[in-house]
N, C-alpha and C. Protein backbone atom coordinates (compact mmCIF):
# COMPACT_ATOMS: atom_id res chain seq x y z
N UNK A 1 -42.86 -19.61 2.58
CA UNK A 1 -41.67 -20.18 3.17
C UNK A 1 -40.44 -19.33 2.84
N UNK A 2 -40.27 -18.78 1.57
CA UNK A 2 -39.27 -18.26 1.18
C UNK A 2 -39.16 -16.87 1.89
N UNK A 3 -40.08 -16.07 1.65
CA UNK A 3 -40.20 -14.98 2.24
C UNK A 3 -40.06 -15.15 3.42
N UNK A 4 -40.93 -15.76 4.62
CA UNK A 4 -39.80 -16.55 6.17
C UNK A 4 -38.56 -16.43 6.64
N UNK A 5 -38.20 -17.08 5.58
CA UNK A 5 -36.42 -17.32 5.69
C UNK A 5 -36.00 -15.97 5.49
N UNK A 6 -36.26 -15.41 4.43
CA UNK A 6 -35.71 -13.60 3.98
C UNK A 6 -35.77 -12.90 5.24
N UNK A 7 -36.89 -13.05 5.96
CA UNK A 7 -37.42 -12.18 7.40
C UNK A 7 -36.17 -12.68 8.16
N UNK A 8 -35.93 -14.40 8.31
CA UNK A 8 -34.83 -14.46 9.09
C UNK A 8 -33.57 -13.66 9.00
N UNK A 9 -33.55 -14.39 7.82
CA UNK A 9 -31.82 -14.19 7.24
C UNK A 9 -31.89 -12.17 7.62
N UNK A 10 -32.76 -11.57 7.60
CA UNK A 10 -32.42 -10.03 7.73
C UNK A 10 -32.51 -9.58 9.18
N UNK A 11 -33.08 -10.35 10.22
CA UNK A 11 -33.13 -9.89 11.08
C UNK A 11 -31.61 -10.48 12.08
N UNK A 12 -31.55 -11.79 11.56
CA UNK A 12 -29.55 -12.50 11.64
C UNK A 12 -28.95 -10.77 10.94
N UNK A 13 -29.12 -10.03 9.84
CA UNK A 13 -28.01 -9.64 9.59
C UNK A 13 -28.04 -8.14 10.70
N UNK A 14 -29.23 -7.74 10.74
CA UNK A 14 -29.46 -6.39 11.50
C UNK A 14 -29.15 -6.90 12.88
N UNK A 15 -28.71 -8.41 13.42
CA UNK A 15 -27.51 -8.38 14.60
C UNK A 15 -26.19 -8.53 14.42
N UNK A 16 -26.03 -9.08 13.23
CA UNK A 16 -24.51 -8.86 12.70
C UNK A 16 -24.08 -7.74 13.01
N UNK A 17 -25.10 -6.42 11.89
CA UNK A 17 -24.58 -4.94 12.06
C UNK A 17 -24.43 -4.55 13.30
N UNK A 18 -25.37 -4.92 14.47
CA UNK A 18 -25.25 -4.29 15.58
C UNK A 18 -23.60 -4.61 16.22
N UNK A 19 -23.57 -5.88 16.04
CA UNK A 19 -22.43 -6.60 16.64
C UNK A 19 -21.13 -6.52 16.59
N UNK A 20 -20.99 -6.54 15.12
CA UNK A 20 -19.71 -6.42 14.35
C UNK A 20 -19.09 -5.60 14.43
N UNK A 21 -17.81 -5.61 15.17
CA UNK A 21 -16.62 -4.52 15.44
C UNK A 21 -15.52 -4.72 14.28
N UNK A 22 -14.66 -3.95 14.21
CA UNK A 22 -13.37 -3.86 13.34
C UNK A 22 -12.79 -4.96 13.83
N UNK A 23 -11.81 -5.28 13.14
CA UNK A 23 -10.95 -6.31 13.82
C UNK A 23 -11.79 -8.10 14.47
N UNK A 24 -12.83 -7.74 14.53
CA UNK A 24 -13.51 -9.23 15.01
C UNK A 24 -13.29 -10.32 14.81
N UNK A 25 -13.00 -11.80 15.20
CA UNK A 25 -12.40 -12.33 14.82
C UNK A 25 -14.21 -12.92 14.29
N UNK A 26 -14.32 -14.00 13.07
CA UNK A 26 -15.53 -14.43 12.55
C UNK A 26 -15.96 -15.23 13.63
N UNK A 27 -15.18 -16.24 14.44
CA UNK A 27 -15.90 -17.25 15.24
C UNK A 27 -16.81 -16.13 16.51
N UNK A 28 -16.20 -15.49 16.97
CA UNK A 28 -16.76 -14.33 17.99
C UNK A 28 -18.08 -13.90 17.39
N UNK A 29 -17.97 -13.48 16.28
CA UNK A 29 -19.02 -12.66 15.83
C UNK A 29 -20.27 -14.24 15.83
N UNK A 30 -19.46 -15.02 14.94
CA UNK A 30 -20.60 -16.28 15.08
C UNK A 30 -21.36 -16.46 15.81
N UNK A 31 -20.30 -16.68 17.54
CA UNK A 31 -20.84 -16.99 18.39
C UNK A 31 -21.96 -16.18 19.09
N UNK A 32 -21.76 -15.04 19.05
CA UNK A 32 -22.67 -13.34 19.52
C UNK A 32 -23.91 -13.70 18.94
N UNK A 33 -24.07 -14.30 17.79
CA UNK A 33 -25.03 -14.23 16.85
C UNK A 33 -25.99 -15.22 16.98
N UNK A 34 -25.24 -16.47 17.47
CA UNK A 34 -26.05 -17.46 17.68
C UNK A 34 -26.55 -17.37 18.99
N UNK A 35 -26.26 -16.95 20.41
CA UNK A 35 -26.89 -16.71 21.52
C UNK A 35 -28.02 -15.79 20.96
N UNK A 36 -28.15 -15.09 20.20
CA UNK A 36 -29.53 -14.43 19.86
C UNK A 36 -30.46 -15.02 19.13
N UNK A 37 -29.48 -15.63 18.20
CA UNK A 37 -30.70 -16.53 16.99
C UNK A 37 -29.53 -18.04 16.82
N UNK A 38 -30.24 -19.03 18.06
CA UNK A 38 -29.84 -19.75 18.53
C UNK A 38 -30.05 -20.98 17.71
N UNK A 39 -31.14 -20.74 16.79
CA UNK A 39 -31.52 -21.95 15.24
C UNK A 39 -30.63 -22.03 14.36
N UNK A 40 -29.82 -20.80 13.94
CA UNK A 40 -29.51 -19.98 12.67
C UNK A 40 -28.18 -21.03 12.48
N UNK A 41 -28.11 -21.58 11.26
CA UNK A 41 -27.27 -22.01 10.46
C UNK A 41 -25.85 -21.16 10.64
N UNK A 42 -24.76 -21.65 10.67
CA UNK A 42 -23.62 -20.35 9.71
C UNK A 42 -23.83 -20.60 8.51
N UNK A 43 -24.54 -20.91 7.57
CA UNK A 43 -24.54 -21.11 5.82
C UNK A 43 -25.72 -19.82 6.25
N UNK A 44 -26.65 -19.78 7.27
CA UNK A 44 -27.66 -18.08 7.27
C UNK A 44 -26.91 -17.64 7.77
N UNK A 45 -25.95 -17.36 8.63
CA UNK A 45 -24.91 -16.35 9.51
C UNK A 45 -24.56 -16.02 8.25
N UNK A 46 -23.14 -16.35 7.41
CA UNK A 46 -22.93 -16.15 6.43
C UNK A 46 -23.62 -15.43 5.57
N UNK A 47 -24.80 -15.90 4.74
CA UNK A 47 -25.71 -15.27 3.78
C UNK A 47 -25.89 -13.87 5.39
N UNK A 48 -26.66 -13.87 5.79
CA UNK A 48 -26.67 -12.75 6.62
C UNK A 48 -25.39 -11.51 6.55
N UNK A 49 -24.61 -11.95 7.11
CA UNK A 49 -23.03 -11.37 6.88
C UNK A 49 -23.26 -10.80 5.23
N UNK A 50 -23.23 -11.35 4.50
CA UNK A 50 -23.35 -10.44 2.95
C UNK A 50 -24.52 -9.52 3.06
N UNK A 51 -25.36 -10.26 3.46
CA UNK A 51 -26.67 -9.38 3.10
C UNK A 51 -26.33 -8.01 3.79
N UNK A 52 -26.03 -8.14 5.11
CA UNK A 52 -25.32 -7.15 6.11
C UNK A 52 -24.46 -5.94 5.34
N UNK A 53 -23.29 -6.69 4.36
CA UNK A 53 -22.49 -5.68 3.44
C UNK A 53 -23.10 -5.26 2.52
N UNK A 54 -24.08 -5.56 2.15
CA UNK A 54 -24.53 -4.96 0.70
C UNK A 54 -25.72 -3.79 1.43
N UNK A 55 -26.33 -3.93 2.71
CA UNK A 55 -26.78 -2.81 2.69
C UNK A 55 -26.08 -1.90 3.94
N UNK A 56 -24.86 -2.18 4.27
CA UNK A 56 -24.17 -0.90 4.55
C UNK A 56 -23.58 -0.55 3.98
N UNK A 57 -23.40 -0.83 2.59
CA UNK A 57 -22.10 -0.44 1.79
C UNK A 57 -22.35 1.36 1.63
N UNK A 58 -23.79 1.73 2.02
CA UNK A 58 -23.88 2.93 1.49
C UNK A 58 -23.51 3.80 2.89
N UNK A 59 -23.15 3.09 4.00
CA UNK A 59 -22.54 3.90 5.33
C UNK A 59 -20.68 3.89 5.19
N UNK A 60 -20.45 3.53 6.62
CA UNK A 60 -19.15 3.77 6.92
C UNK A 60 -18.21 2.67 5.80
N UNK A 61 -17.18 2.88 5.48
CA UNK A 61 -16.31 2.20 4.46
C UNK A 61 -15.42 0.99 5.44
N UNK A 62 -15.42 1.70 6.88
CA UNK A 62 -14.18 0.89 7.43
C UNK A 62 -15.41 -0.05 8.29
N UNK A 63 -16.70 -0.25 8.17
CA UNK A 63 -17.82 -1.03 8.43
C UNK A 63 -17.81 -1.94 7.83
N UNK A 64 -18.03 -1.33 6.26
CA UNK A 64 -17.94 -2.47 5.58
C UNK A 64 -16.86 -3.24 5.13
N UNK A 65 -15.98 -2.41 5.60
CA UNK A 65 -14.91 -3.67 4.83
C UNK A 65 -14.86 -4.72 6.14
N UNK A 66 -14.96 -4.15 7.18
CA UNK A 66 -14.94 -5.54 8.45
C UNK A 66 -16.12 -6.34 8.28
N UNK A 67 -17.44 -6.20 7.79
CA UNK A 67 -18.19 -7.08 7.44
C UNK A 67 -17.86 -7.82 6.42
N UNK A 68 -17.56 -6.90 5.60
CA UNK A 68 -16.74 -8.14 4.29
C UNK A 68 -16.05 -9.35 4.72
N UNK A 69 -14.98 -8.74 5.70
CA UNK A 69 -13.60 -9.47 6.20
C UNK A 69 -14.67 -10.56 6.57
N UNK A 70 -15.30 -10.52 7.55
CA UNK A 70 -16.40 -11.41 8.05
C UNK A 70 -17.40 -12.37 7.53
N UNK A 71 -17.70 -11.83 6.42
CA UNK A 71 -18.60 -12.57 5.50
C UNK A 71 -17.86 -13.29 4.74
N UNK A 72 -16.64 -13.47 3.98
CA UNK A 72 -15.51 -13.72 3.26
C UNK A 72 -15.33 -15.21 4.23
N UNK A 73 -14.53 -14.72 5.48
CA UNK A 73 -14.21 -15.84 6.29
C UNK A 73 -15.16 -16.70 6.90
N UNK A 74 -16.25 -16.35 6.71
CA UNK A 74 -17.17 -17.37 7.41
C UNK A 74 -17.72 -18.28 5.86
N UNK A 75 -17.62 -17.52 5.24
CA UNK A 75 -17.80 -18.58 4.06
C UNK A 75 -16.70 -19.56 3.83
N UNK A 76 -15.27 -18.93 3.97
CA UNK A 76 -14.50 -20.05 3.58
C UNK A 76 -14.20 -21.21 4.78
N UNK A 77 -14.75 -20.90 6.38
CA UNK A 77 -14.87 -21.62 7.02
C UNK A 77 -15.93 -22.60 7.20
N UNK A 78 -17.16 -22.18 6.03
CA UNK A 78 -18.39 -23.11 5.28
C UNK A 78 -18.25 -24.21 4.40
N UNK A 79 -16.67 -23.88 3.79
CA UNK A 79 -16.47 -24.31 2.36
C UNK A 79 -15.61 -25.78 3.11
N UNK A 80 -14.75 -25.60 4.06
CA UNK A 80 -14.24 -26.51 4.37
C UNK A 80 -15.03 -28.05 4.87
């Protein structure tokens, strides 16, 4: 089961990466994300979104910081 979810949550983030532009606003990106993986939680969008930054951190800088921006705000739009 656990391992399942991991498969999910990485294949949510490898459309994040595809998706995710500079400047994006989080609900956009949300929305992009869920027409593909139309099950997916935002608490997995989210976890996705990190998972997303931690393995581009070793590419472009101005990538990751817009995934950050992204992962950041979709969490605190979780928290509410």
């Amino acid at each position: 089961m656990r391992e399942r979810k991991m498969r999910e949550i990485e294949k949510i983030a490898s459309t994040i990466r595809e998706l995710a532009q500079p400047g994006m606003k989080p609900k956009v990106l949300i929305e992009a994300v869920k027409d593909r993986h139309p099950e997916a939680t935002r608490k997995e969008i989210a976890r996705a979104a990190f998972l997303s930054v931690i393995l581009s951190a070793q590419h472009s800088l101005e990538d990751l910081q817009a995934l950050h921006d992204i992962a950041h705000d979709t969490r605190e739009d979780n928290d509410v």
